[in-house]
PDB file of N, CA and C in Angstrom:
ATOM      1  N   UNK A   1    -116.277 140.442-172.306  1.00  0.00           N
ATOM      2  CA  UNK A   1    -116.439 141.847-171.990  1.00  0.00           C
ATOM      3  C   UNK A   1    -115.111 142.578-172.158  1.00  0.00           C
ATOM      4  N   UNK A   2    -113.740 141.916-171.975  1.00  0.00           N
ATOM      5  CA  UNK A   2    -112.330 142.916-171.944  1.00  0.00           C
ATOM      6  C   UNK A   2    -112.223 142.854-173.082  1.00  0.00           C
ATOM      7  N   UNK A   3    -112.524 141.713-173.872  1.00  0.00           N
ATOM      8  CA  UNK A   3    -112.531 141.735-175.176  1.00  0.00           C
ATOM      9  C   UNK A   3    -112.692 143.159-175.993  1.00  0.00           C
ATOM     10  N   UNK A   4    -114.266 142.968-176.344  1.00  0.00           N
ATOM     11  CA  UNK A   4    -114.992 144.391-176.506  1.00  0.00           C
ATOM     12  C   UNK A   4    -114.440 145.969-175.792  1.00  0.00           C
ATOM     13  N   UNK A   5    -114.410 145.938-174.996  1.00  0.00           N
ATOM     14  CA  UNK A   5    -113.643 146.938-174.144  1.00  0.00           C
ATOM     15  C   UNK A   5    -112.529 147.269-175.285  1.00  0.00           C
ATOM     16  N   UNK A   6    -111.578 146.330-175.456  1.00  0.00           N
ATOM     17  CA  UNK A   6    -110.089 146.199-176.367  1.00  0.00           C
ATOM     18  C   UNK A   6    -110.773 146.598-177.555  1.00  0.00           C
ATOM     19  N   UNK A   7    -111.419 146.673-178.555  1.00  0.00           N
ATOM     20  CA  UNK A   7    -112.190 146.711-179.496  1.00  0.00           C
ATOM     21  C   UNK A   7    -111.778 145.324-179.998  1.00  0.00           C
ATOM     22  N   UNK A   8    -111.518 144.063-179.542  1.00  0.00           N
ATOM     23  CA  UNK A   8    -110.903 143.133-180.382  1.00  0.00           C
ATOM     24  C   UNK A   8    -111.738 141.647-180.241  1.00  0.00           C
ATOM     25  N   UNK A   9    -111.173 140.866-181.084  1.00  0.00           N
ATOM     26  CA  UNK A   9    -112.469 139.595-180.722  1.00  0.00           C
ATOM     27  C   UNK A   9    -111.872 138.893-179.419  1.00  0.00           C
ATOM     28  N   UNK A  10    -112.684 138.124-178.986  1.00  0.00           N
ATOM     29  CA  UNK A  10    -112.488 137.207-177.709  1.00  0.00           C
ATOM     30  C   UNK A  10    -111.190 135.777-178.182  1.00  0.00           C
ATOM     31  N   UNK A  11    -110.850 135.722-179.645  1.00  0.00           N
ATOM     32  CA  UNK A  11    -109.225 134.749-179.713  1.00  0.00           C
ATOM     33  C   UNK A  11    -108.461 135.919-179.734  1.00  0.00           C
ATOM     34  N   UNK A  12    -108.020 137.087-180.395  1.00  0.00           N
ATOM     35  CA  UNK A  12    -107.349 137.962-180.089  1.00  0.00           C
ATOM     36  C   UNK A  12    -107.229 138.478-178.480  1.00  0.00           C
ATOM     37  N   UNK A  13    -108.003 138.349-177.700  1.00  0.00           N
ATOM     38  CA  UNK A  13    -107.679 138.858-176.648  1.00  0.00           C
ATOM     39  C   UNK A  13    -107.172 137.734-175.840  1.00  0.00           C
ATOM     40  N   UNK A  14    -107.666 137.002-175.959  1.00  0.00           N
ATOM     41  CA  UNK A  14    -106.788 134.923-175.040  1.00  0.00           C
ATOM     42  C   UNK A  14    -105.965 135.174-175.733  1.00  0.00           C
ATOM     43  N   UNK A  15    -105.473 135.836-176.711  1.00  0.00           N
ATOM     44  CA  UNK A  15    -104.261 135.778-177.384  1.00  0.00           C
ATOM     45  C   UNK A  15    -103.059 136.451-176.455  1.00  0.00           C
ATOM     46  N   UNK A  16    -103.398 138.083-176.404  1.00  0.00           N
ATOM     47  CA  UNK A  16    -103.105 138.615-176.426  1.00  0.00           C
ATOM     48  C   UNK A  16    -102.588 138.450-174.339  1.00  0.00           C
ATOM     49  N   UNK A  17    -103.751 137.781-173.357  1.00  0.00           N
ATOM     50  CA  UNK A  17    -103.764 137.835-172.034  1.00  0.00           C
ATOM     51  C   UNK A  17    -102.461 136.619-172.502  1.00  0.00           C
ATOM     52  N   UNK A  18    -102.490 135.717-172.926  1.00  0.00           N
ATOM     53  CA  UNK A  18    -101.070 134.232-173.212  1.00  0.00           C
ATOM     54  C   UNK A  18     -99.908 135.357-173.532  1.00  0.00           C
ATOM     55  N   UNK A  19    -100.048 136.125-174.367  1.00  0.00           N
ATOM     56  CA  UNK A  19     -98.428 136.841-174.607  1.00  0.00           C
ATOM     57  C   UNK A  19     -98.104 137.427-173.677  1.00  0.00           C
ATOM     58  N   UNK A  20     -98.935 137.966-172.925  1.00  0.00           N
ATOM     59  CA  UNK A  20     -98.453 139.449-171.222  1.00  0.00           C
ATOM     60  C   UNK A  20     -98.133 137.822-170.340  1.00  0.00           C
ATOM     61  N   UNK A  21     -98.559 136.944-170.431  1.00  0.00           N
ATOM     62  CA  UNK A  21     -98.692 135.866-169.314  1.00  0.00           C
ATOM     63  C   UNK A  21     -96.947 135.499-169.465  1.00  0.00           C
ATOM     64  N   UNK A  22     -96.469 135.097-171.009  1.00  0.00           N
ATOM     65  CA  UNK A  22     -95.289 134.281-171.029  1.00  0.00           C
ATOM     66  C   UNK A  22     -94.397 135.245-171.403  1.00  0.00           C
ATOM     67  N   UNK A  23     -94.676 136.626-171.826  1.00  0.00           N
ATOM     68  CA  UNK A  23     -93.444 137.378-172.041  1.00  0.00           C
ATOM     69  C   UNK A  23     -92.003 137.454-171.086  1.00  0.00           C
ATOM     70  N   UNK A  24     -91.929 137.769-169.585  1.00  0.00           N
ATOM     71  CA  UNK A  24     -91.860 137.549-168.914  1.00  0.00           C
ATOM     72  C   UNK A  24     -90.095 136.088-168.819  1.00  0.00           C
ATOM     73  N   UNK A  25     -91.616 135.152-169.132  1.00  0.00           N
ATOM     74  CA  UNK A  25     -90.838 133.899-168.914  1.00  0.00           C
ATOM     75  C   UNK A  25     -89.641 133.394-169.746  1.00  0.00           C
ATOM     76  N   UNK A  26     -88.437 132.525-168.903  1.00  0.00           N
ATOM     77  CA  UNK A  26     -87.475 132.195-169.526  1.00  0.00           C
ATOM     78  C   UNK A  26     -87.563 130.902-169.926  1.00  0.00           C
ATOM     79  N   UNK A  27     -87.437 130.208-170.708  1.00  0.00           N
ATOM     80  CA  UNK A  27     -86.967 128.450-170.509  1.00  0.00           C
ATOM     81  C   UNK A  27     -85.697 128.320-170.117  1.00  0.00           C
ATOM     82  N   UNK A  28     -85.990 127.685-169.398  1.00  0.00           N
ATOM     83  CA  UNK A  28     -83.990 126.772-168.736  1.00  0.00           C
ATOM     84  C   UNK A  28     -83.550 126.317-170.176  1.00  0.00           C
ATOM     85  N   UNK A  29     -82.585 126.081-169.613  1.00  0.00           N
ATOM     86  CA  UNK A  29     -81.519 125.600-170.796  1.00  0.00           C
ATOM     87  C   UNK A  29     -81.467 124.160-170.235  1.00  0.00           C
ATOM     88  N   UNK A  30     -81.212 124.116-169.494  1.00  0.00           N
ATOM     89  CA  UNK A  30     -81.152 122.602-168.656  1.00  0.00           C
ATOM     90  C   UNK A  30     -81.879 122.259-167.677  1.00  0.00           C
ATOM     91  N   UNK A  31     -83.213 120.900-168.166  1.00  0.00           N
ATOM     92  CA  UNK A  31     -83.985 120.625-167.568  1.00  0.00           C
ATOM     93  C   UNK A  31     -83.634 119.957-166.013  1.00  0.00           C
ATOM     94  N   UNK A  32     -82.623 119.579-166.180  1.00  0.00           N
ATOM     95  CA  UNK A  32     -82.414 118.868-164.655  1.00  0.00           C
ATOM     96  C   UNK A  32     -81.804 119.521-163.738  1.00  0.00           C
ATOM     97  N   UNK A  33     -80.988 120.553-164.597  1.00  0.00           N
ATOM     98  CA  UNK A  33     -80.362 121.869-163.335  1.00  0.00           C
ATOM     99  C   UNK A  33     -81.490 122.853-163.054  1.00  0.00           C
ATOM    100  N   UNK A  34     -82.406 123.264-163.551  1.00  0.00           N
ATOM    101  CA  UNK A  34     -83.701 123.602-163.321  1.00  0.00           C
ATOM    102  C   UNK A  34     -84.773 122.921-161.934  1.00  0.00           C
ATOM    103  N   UNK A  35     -84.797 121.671-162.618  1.00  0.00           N
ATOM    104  CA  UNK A  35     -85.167 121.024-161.045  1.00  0.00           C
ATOM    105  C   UNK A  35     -84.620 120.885-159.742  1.00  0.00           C
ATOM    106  N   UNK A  36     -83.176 120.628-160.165  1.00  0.00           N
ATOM    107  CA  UNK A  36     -82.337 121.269-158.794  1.00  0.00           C
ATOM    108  C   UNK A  36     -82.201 122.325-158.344  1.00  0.00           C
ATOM    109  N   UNK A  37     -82.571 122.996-159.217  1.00  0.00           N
ATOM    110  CA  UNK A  37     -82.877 124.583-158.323  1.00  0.00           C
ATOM    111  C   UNK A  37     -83.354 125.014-157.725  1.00  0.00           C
ATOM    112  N   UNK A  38     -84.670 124.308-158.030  1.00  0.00           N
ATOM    113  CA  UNK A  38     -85.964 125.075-157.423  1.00  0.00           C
ATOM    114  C   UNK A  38     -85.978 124.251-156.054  1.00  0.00           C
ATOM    115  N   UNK A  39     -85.400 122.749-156.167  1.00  0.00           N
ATOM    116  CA  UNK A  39     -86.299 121.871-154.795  1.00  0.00           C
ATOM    117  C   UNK A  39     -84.693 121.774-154.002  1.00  0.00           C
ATOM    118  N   UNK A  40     -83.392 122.033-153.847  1.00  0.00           N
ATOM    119  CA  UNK A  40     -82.504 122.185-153.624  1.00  0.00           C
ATOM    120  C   UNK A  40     -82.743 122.648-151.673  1.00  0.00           C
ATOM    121  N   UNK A  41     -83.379 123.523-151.717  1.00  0.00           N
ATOM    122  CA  UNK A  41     -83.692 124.382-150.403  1.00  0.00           C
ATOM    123  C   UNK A  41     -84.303 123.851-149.565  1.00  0.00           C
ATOM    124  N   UNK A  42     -85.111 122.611-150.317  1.00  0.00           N
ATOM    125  CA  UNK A  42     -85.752 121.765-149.356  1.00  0.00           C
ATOM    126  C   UNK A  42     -84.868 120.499-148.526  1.00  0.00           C
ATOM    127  N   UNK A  43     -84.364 120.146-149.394  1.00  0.00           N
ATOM    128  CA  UNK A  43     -82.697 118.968-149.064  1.00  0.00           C
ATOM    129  C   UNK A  43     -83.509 117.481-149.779  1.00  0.00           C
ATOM    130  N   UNK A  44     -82.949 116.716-149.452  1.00  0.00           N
ATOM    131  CA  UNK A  44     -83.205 115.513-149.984  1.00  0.00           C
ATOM    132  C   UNK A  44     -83.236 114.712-148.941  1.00  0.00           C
ATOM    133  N   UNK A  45     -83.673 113.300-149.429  1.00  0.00           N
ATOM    134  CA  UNK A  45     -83.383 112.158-148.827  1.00  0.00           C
ATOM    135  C   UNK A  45     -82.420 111.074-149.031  1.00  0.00           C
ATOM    136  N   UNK A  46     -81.265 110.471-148.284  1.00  0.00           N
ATOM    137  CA  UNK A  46     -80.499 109.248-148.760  1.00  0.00           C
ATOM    138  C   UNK A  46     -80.956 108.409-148.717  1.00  0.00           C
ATOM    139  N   UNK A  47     -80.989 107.668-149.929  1.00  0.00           N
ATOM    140  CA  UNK A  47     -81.583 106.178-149.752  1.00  0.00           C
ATOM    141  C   UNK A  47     -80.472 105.441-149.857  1.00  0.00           C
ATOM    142  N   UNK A  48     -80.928 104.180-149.151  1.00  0.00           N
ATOM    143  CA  UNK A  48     -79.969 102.997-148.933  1.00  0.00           C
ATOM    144  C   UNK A  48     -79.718 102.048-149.887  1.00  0.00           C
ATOM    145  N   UNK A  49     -79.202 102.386-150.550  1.00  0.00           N
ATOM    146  CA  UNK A  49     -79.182 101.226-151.953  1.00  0.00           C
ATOM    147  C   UNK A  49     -79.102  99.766-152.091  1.00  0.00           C
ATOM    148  N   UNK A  50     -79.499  98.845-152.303  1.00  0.00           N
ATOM    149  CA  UNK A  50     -79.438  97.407-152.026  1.00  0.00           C
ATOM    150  C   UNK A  50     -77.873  96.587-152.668  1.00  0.00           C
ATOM    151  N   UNK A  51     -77.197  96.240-152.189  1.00  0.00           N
ATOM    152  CA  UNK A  51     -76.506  95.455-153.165  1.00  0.00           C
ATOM    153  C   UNK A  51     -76.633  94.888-153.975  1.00  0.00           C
ATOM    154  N   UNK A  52     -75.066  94.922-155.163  1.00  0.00           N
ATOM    155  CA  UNK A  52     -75.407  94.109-156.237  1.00  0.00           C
ATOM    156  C   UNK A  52     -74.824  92.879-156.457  1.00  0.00           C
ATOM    157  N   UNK A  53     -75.586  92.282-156.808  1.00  0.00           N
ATOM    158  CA  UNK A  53     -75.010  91.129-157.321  1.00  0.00           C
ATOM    159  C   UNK A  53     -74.747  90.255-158.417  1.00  0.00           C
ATOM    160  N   UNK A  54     -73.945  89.474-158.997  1.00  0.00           N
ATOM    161  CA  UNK A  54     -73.462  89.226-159.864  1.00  0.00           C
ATOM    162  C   UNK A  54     -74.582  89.077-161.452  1.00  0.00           C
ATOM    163  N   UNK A  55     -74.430  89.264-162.105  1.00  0.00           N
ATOM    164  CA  UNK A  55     -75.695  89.388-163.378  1.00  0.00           C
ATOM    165  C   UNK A  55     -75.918  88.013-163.621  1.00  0.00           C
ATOM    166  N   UNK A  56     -77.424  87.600-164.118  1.00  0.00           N
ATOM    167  CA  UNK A  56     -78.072  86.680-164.058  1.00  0.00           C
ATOM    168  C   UNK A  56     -77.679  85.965-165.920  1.00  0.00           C
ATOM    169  N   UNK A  57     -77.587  84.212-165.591  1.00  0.00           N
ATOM    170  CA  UNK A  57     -77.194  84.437-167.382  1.00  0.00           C
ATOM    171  C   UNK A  57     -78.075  84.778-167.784  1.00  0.00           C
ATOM    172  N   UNK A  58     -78.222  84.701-169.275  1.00  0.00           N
ATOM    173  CA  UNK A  58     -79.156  84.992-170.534  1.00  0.00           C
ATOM    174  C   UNK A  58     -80.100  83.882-170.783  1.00  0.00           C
ATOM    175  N   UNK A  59     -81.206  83.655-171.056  1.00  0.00           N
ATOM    176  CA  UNK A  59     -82.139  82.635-171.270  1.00  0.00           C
ATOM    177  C   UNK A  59     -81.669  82.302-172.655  1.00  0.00           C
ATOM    178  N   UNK A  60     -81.981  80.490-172.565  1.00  0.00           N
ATOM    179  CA  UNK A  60     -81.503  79.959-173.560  1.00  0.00           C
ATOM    180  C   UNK A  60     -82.742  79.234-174.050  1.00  0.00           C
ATOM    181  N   UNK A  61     -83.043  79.837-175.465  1.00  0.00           N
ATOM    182  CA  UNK A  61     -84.631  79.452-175.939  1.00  0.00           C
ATOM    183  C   UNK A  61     -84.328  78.720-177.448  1.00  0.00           C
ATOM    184  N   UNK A  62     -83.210  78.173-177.023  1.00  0.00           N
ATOM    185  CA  UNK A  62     -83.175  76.361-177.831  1.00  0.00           C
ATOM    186  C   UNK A  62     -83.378  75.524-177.133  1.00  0.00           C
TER     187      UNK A  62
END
């Protein structure tokens, strides 16, 4: 129906509602400073990290 209304077909107008939708929008430049941005306000959790220990040899498949 907004279609018609628009005088235009129904992909021109999903077209046209996607361009008003993302005009608007920016992309980050940096995906992970992006995520810290947004969840930052909430805080985090420390986790307790396990120790390490010395590396295991290499399997010997002779």
């Amino acid at each position: 129906m907004r279609a018609a209304e628009h005088g235009r077909s129904m992909e021109e107008e999903a077209l046209e509602i996607l361009h008003r939708a993302i005009s608007g929008v920016i992309a980050p430049k940096n995906l992970g400073q992006a995520i810290h941005a947004r969840f930052s306000a909430i805080g985090g959790e420390e986790l307790e990290l396990p120790a390490r220990g010395p590396m295991r040899e290499q399997a010997s498949f002779s």
